[in-house]
Protein backbone atom coordinates (compact mmCIF):
# COMPACT_ATOMS: atom_id res chain seq x y z
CA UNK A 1 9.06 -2.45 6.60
CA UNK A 2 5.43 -4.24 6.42
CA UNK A 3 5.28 -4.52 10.16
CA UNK A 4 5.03 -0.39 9.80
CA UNK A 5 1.81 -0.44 6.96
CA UNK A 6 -1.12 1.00 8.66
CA UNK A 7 -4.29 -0.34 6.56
CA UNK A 8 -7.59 1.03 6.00
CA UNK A 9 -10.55 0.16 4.44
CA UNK A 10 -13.45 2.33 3.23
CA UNK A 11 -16.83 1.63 4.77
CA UNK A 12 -19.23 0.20 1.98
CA UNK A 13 -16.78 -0.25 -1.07
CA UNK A 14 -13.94 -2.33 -2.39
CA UNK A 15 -11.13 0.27 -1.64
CA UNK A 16 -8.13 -0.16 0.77
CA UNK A 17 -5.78 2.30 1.75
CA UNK A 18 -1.78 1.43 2.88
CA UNK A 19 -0.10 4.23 4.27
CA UNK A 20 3.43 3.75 4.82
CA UNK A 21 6.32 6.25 5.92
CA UNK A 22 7.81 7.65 3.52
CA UNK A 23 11.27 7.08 5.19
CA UNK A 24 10.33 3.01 5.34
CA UNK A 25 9.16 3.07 1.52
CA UNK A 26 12.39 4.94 0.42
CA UNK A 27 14.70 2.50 2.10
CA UNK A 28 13.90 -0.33 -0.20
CA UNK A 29 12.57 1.97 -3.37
CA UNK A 30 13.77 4.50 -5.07
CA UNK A 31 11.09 6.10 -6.70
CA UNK A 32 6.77 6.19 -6.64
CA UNK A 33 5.90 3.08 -9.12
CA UNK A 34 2.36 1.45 -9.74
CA UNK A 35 4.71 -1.96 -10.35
CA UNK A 36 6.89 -1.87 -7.24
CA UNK A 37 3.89 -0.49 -5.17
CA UNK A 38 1.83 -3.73 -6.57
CA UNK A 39 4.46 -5.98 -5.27
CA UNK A 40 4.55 -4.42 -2.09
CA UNK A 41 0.59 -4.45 -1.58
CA UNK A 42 0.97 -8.46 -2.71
CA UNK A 43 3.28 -9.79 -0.26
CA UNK A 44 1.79 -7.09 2.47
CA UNK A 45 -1.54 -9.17 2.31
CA UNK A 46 0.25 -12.66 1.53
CA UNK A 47 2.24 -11.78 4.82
CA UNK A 48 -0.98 -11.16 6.55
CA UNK A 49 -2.81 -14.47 5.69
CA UNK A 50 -5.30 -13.05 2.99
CA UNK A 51 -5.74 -14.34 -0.14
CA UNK A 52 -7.59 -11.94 -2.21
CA UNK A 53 -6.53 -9.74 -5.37
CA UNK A 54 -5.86 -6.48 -5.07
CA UNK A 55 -5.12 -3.89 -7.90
CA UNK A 56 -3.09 -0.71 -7.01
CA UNK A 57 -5.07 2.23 -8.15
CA UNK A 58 -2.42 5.24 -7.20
CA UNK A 59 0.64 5.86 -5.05
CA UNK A 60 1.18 9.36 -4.02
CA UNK A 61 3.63 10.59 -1.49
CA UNK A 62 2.34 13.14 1.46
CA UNK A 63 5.14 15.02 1.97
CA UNK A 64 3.16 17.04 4.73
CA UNK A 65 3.29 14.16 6.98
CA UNK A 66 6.32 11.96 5.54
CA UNK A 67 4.14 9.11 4.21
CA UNK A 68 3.70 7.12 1.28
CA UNK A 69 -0.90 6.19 0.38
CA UNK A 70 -1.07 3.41 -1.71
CA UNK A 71 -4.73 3.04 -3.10
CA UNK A 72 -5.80 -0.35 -3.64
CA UNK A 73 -8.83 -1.89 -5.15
CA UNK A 74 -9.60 -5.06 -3.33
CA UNK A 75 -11.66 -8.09 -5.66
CA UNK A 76 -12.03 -11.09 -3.60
């Protein structure tokens, strides 16, 4: 499921976006949760070789477009 996270980062600030789709996220959750979205975002940039902290903001589903916008705010 990380392999489909598509990441990014607003110019000029400390805030990351991970949009996932939906179909991935609900595979492995059941439901939208700060906690379980906070895991996720940890082992997405452990995975990735970055070793920063990163507090989730909001998770909100886009049911327009089938995927899953986890706002993070990035403190290095």
């Amino acid at each position: 499921m990380l392999e489909n996270i598509f990441q990014t980062i607003a110019l000029g600030s400390n805030v990351a976006f991970l949009d996932i789709p939906q179909e991935d996220y609900n595979l492995n959750h059941i439901k939208l949760d700060l906690n379980i979205a906070q895991e996720l975002v940890r082992v997405y940039f452990k995975n990735n070789g970055k070793s920063l902290m990163a507090e989730v903001k909001d998770v909100d589903i886009n049911s327009d477009i089938n995927r899953v916008k986890i706002t993070v705010e990035v403190k290095n």
